[in-house]
Protein backbone atom coordinates (compact mmCIF):
# COMPACT_ATOMS: atom_id res chain seq x y z
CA UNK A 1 -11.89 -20.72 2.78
CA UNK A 2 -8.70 -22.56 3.12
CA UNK A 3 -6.97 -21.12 6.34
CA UNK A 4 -3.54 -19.65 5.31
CA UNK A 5 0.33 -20.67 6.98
CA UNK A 6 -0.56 -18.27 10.04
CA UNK A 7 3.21 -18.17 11.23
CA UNK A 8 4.42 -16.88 7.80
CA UNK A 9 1.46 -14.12 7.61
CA UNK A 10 3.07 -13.08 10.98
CA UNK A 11 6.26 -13.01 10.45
CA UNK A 12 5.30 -10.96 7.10
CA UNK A 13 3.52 -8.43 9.39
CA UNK A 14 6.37 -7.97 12.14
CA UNK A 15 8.34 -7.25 8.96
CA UNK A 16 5.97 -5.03 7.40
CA UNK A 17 5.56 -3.20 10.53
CA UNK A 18 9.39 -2.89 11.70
CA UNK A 19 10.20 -1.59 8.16
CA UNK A 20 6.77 1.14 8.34
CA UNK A 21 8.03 2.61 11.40
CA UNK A 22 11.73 2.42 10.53
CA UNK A 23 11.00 4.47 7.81
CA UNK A 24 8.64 6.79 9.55
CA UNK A 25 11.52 8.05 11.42
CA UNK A 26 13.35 8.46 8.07
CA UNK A 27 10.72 11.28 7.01
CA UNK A 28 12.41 14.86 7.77
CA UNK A 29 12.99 17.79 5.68
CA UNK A 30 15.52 17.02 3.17
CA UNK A 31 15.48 13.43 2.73
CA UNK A 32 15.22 11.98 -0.46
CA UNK A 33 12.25 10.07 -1.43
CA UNK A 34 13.60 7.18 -3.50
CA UNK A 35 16.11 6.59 -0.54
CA UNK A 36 13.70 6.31 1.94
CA UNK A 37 11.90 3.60 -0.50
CA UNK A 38 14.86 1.74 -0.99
CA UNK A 39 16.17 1.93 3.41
CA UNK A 40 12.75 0.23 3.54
CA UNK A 41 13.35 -2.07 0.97
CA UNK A 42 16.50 -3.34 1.95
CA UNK A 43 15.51 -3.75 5.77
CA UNK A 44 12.56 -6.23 4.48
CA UNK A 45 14.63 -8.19 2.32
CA UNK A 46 17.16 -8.12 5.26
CA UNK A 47 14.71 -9.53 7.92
CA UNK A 48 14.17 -12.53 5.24
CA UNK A 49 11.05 -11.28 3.74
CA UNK A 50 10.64 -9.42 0.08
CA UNK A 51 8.90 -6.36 -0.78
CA UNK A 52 5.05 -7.29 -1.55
CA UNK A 53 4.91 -4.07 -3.86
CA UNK A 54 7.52 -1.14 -4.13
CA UNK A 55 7.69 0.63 -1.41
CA UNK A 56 5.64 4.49 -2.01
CA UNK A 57 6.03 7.81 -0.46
CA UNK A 58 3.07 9.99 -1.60
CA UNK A 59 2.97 13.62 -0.90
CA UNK A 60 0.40 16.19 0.40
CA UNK A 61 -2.51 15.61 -1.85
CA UNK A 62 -1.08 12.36 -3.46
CA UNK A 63 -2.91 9.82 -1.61
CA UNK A 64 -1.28 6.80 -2.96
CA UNK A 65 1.03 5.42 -5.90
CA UNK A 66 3.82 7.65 -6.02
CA UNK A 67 6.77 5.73 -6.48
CA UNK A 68 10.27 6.93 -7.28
CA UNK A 69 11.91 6.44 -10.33
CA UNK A 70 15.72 5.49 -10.22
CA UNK A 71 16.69 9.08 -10.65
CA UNK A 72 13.95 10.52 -8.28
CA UNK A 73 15.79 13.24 -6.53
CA UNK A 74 12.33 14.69 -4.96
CA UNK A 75 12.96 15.60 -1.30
CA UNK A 76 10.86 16.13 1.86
CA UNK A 77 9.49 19.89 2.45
CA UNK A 78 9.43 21.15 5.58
CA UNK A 79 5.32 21.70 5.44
CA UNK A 80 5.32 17.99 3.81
CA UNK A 81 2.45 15.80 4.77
CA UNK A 82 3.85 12.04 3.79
CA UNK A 83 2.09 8.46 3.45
CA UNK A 84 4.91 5.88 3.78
CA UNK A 85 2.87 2.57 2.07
CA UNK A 86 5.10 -0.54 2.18
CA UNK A 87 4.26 -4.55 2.08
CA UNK A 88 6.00 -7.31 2.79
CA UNK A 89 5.65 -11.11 1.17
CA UNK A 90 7.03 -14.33 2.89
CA UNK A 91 6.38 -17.45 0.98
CA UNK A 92 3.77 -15.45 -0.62
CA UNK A 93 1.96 -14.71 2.46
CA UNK A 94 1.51 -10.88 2.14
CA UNK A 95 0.83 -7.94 4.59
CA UNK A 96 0.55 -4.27 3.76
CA UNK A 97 0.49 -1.14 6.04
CA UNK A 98 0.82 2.24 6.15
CA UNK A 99 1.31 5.18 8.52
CA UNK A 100 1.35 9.08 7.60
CA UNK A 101 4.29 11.91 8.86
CA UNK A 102 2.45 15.61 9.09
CA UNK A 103 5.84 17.94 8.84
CA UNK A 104 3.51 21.06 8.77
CA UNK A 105 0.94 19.57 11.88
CA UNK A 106 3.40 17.83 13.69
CA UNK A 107 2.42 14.87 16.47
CA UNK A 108 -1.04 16.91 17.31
CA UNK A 109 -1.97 16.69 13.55
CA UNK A 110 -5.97 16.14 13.61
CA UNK A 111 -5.46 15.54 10.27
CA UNK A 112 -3.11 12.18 11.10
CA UNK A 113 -5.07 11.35 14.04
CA UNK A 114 -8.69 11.48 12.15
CA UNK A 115 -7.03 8.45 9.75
CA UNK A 116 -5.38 6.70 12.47
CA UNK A 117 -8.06 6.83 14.74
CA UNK A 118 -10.43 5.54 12.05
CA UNK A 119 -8.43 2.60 11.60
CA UNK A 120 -8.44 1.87 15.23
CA UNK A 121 -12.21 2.23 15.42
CA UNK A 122 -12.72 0.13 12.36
CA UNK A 123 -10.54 -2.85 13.60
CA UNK A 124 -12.47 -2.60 16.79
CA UNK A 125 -15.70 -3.87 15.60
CA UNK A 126 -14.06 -6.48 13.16
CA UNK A 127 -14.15 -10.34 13.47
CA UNK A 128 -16.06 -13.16 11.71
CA UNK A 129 -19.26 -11.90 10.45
CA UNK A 130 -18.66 -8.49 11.15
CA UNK A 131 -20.53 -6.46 8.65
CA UNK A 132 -18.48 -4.41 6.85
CA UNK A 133 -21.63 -1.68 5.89
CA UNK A 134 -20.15 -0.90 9.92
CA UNK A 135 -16.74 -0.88 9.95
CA UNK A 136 -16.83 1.64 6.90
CA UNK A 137 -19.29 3.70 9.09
CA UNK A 138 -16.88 3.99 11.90
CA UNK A 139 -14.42 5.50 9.18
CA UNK A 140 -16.88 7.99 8.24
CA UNK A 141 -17.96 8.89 11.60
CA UNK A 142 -14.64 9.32 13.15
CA UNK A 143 -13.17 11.11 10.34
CA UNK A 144 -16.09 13.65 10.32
CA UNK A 145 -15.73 14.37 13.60
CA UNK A 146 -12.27 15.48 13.08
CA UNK A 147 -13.67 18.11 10.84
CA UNK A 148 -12.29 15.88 7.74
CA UNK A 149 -13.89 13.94 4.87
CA UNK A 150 -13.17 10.31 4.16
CA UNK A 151 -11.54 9.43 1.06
CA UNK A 152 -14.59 7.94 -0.80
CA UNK A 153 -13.10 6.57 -3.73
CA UNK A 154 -10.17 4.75 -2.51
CA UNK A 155 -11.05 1.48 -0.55
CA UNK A 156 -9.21 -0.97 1.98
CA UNK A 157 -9.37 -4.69 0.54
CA UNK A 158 -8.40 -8.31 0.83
CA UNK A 159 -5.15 -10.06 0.42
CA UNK A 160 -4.75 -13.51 -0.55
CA UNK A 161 -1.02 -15.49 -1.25
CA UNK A 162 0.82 -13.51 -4.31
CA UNK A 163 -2.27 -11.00 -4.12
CA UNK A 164 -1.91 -8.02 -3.17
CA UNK A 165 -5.70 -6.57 -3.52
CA UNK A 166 -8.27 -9.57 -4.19
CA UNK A 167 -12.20 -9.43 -2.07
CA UNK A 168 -13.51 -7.90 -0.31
CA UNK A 169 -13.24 -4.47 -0.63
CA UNK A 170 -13.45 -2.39 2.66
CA UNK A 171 -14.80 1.08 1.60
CA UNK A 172 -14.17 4.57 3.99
CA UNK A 173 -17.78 4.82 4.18
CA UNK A 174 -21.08 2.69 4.99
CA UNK A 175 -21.46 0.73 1.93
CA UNK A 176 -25.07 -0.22 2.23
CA UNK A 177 -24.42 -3.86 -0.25
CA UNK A 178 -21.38 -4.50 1.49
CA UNK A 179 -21.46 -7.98 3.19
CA UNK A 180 -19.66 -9.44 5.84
CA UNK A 181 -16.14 -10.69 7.44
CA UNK A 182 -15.77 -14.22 6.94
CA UNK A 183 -13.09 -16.76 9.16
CA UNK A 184 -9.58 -17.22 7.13
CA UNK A 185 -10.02 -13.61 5.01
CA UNK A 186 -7.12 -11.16 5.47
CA UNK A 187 -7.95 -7.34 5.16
CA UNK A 188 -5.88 -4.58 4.63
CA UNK A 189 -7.93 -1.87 6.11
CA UNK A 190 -6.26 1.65 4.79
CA UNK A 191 -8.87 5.24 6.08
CA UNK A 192 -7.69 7.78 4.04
CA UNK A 193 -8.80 11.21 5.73
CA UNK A 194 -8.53 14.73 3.64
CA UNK A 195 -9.20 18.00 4.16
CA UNK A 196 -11.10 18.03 0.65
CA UNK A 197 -14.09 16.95 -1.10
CA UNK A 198 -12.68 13.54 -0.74
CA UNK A 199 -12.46 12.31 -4.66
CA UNK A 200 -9.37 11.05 -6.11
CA UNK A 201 -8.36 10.83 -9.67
CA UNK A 202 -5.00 9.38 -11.71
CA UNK A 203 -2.62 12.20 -12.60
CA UNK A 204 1.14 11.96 -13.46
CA UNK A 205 3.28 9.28 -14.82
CA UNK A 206 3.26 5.68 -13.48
CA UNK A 207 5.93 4.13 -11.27
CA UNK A 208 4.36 0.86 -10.36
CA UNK A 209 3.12 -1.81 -12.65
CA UNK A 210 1.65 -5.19 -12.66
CA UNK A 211 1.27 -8.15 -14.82
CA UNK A 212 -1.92 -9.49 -15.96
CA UNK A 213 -0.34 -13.32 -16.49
CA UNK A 214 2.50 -15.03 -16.42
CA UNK A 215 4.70 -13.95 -19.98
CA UNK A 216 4.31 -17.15 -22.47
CA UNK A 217 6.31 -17.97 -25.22
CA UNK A 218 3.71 -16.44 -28.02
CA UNK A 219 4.60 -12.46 -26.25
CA UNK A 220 8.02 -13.60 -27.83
CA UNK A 221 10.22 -11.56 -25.13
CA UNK A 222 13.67 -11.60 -24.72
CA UNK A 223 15.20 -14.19 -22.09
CA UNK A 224 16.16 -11.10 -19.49
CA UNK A 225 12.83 -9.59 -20.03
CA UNK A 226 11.35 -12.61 -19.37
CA UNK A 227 13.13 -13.79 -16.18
CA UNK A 228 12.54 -9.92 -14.68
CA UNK A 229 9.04 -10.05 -15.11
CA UNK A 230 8.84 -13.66 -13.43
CA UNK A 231 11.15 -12.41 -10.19
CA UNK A 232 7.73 -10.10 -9.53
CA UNK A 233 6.10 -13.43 -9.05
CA UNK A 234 2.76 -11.66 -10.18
CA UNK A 235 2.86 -9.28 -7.35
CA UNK A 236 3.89 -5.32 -8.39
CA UNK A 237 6.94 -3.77 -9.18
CA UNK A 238 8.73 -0.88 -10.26
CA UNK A 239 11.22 0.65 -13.05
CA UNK A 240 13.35 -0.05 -9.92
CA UNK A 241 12.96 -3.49 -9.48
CA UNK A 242 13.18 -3.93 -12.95
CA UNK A 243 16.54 -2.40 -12.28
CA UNK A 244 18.15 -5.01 -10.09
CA UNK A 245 18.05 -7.28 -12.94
CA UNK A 246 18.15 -5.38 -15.87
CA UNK A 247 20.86 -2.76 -14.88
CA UNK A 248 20.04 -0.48 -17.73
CA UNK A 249 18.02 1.99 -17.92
CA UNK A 250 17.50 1.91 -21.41
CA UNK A 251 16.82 -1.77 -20.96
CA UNK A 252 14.26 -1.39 -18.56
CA UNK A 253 12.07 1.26 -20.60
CA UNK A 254 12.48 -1.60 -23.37
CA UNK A 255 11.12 -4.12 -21.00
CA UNK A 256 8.46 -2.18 -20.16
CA UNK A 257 7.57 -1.09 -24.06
CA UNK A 258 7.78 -5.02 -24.82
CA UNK A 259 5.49 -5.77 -21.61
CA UNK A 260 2.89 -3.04 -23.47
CA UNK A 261 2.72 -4.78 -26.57
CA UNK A 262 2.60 -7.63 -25.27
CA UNK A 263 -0.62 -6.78 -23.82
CA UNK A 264 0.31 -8.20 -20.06
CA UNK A 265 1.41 -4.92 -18.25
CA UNK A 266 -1.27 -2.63 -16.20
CA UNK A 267 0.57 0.55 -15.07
CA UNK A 268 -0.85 2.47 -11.85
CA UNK A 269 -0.47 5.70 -11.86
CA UNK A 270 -0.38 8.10 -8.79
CA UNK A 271 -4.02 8.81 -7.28
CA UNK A 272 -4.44 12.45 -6.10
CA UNK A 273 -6.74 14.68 -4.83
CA UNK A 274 -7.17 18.72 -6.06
CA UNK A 275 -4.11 20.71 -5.61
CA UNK A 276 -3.44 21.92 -1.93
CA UNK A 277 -5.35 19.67 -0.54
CA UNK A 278 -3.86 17.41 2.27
CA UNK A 279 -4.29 13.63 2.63
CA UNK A 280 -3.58 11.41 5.77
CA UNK A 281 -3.62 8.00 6.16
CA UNK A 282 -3.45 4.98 7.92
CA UNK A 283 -2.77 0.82 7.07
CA UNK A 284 -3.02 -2.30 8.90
CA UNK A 285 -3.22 -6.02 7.98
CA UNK A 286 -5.60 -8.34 9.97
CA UNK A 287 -6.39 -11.66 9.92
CA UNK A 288 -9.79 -13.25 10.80
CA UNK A 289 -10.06 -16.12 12.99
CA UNK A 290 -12.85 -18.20 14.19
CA UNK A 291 -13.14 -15.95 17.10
CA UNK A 292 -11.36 -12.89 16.67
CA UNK A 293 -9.62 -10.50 14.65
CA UNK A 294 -5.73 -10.22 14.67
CA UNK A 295 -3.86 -7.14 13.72
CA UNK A 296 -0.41 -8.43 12.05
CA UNK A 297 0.88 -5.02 11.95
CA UNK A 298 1.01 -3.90 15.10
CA UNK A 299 4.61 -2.68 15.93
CA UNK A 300 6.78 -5.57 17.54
CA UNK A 301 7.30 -4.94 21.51
């Protein structure tokens, strides 16, 4: 595997990182969500780097994907438990983390420390030729012990240049056919903890989208269209970074119907768990080396 440009990958992850904890600190009762998304938006594009996806803020038992809209005026409830999931891309080079803000639990949350600790414990045993079957294992194990369940159908995974989830996947469990960490892979490794069964499905309307090629002239799409959808540079976006382009609204929704019949969109809706039920989690990007494993994520001194 061809190693990657290791000082853009790092300078991705001090972005990704500043921005994730930046906007931790913007979680608290009455903040907007979609302002929140775009603060940490803005700072990565501001440190020189570009959103890798759209940034999410997914609430209580949403474990992933929700994404405002541009008229999202959803705010933060004071018994809010809230997974800020943000990426940044320099050059391509991507990193993705996450970190989770218990309102009801506060700083002694088990339920945020069973997912954080997890990741911890899973990056521990990680470097080249690590055997994944274990790192999911220390997931499962530490989250248990916590009293919690892992998320079992949601996985960490690889991430390549203008890919945002490629192999291998890194499952919250011991994966028994899982293989191993090879030198030059990057891994997003993302436990999701719950105080459920653990089993996510799709519910609600999607907010982030992909592409599944590059438009060509047979989709027949109109110039703007067009030049919006190649600004993603393959990697996801949202009705608001359609937006920033197209202006309109109504032009967006267009864009989006045209993308449809065109046959090139995939749409990714938000990923929940049962109704009350409360999901933590925790993200961080690491490369493999020769002879280690380095986290890119870690919070800049």
């Amino acid at each position: 595997m061809k190693p990657p440009d290791i000082e853009k990958l790092r300078l991705s992850g001090r972005i990704s990182a500043t921005a994730r904890e930046h906007g931790g600190g913007l979680i608290v009762p009455g903040a907007k969500l979609r302002e929140i998304a775009e603060e940490v938006e803005t700072m990565i594009l501001d440190m020189g780097g570009k959103p890798a996806f759209p940034a999410q803020l997914s609430r209580n038992n949403i474990a992933a994907h929700y994404c405002s809209s541009p008229t999202d005026e959803t705010v933060v409830e004071p018994g809010d438990i809230i997974k800020l999931d943000l990426g940044t891309q320099v050059d391509g080079y991507v990193t993705d983390n996450a970190l989770t803000v218990d309102l009801k639990g506060g700083p002694k949350s088990a339920l945020v420390a069973a997912s954080k600790m997890a990741l911890e414990n899973a990056i521990s045993v990680m470097g080249p030729g690590a055997s994944i079957t274990e790192i999911g294992n220390q997931i499962e194990t530490t989250i248990k012990a916590f009293g919690f369940n892992p998320v079992y159908n949601l996985t960490g995974h690889g991430v390549a240049r203008y890919c945002i989830h490629c192999a291998p996947s890194i499952p919250n469990y011991p994966d028994p056919r899982a293989g191993k960490l090879r030198v030059n892979q990057t891994i997003a490794c993302e436990p999701f903890a719950c105080d459920g069964r653990g089993q996510i499905n799709t519910a609600g309307t999607a907010e982030v989208f992909g592409l599944k090629r590059k438009p060509k002239p047979k989709d027949n799409l109109p110039k703007d269209v067009e030049e919006a959808a190649l600004l993603t540079e393959g990697l996801p976006f949202a009705r608001r970074s359609l937006m920033r382009h197209l202006e309109n609204p109504a032009r967006v929704e267009h864009a989006l119907k045209l993308l449809k019949k065109a046959k090139i969109l995939i749409d990714y809706p938000p990923l929940v768990e049962q109704p009350g039920v409360r999901v933590s989690q925790f993200e961080h990007t690491i490369f493999i080396h020769a002879d280690r494993a380095e986290v890119l994520t870690r919070t800049p001194e």
